[in-house]
N, C-alpha and C. Protein backbone atom coordinates (compact mmCIF):
# COMPACT_ATOMS: atom_id res chain seq x y z
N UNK A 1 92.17 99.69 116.90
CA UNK A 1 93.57 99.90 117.22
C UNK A 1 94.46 99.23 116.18
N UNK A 2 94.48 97.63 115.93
CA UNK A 2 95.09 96.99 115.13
C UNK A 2 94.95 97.39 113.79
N UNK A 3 93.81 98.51 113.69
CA UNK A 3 93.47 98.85 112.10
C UNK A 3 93.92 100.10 112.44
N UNK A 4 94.12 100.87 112.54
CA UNK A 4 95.14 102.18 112.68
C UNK A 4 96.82 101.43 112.48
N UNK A 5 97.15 100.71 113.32
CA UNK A 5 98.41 100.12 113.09
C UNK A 5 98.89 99.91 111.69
N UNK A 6 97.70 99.30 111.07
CA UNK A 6 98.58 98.64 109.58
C UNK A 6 97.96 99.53 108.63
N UNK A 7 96.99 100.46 108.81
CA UNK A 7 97.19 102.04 107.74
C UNK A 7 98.67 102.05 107.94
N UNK A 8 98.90 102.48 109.47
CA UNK A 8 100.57 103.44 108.87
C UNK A 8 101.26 102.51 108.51
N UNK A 9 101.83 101.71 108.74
CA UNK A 9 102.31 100.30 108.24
C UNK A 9 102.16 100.75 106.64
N UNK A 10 100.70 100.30 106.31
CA UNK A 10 100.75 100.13 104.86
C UNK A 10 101.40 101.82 104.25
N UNK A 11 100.81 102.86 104.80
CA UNK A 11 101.36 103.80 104.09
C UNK A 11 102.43 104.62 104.14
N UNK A 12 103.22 103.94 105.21
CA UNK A 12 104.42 104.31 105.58
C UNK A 12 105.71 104.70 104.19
N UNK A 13 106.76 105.09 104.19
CA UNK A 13 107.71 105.38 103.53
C UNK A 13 108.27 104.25 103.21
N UNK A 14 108.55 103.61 101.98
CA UNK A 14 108.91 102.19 102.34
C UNK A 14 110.34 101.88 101.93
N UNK A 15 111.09 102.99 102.20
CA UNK A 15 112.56 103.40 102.15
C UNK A 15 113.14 103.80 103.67
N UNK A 16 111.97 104.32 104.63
CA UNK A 16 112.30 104.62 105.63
C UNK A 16 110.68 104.00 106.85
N UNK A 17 110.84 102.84 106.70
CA UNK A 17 109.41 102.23 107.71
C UNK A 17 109.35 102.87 108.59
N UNK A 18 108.32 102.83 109.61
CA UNK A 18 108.53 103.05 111.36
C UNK A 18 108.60 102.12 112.01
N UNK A 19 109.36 102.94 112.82
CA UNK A 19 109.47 101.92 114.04
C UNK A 19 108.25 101.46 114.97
N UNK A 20 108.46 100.58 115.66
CA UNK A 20 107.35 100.50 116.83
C UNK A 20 106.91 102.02 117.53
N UNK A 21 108.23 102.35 117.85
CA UNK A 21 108.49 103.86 118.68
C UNK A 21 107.68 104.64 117.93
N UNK A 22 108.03 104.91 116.70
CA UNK A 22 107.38 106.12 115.94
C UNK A 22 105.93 105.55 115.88
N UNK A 23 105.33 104.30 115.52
CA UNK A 23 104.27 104.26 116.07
C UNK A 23 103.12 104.32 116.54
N UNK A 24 104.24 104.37 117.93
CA UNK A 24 103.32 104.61 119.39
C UNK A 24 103.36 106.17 119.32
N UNK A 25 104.15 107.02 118.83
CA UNK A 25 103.80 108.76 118.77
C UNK A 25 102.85 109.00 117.66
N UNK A 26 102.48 108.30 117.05
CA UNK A 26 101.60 108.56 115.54
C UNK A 26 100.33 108.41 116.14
N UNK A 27 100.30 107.44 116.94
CA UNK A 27 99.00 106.98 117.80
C UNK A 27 98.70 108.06 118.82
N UNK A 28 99.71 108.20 119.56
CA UNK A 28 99.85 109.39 120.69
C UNK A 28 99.32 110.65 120.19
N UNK A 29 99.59 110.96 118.45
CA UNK A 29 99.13 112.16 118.49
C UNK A 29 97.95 112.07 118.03
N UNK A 30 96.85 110.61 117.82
CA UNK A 30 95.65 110.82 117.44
C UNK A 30 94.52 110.79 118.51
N UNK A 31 95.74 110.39 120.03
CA UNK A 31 94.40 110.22 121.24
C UNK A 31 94.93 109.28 121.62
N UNK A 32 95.62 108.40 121.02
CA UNK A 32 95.56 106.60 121.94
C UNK A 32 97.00 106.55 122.56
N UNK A 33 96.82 106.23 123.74
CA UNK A 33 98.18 106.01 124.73
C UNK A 33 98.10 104.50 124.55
N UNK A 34 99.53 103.82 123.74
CA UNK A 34 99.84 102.71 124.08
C UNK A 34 101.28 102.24 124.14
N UNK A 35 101.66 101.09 124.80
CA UNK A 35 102.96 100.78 124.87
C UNK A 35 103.50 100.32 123.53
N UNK A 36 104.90 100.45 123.96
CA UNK A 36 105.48 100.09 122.21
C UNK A 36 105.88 98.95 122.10
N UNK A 37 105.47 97.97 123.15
CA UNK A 37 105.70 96.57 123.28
C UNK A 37 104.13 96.23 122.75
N UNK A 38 102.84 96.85 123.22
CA UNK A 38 102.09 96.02 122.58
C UNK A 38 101.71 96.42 121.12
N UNK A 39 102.08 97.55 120.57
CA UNK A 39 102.57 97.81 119.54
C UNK A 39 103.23 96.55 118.77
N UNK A 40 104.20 96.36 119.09
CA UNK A 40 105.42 95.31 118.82
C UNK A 40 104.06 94.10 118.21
N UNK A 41 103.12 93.92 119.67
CA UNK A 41 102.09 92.50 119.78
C UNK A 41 101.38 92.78 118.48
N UNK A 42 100.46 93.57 118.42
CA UNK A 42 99.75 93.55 117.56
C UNK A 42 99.96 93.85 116.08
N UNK A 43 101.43 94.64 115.84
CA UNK A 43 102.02 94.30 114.05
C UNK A 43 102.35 92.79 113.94
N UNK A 44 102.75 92.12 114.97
CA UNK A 44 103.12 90.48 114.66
C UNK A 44 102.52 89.88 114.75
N UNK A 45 101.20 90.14 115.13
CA UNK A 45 99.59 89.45 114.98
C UNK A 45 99.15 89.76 113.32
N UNK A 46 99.50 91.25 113.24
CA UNK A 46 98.90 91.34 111.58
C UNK A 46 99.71 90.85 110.67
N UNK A 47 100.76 90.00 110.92
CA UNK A 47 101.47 89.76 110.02
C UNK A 47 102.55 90.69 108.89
N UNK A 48 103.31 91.62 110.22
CA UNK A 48 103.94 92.79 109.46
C UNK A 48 105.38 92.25 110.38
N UNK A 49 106.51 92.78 109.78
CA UNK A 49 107.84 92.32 109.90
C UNK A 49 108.05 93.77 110.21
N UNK A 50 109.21 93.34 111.39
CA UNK A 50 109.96 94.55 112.00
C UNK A 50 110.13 95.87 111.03
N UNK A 51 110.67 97.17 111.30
CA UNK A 51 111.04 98.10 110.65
C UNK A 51 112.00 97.65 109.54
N UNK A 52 112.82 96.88 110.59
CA UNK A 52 114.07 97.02 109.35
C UNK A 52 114.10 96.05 108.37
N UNK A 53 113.20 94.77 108.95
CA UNK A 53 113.37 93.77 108.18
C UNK A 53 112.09 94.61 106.80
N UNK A 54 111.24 94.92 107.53
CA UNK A 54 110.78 95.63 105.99
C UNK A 54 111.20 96.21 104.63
N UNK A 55 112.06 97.24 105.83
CA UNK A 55 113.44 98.21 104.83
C UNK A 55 113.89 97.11 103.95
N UNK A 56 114.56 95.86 104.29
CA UNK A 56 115.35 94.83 103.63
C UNK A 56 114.12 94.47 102.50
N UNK A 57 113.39 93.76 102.78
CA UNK A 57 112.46 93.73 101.77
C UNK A 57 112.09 94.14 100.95
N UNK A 58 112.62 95.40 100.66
CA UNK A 58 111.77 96.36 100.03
C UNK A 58 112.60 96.09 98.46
């Protein structure tokens, strides 16, 4: 799960990140039903910063 998370993470748009929301539908459309709160849990376990604070980073 946590390794599906930070693929899209890592290969995300890095002008336009995802959100938690988007996600939890990226996941949704591979099979896995999860909340976008533990979503939220497990990018701040891998050590990944919000959507936007990413965007800023960039």
């Amino acid at each position: 799960m946590s390794g599906k998370i930070a693929e899209y993470i890592e290969n995300e748009d890095r002008e336009k990140p995802y959100s938690d929301q988007d996600i939890v539908k990226l996941l949704e459309n591979d099979g896995i039903k999860i909340a976008r709160r533990t979503v939220s849990k497990y990018r701040i376990d891998l050590g990944y910063k919000s959507s936007s604070e990413r965007k800023r980073s960039f």
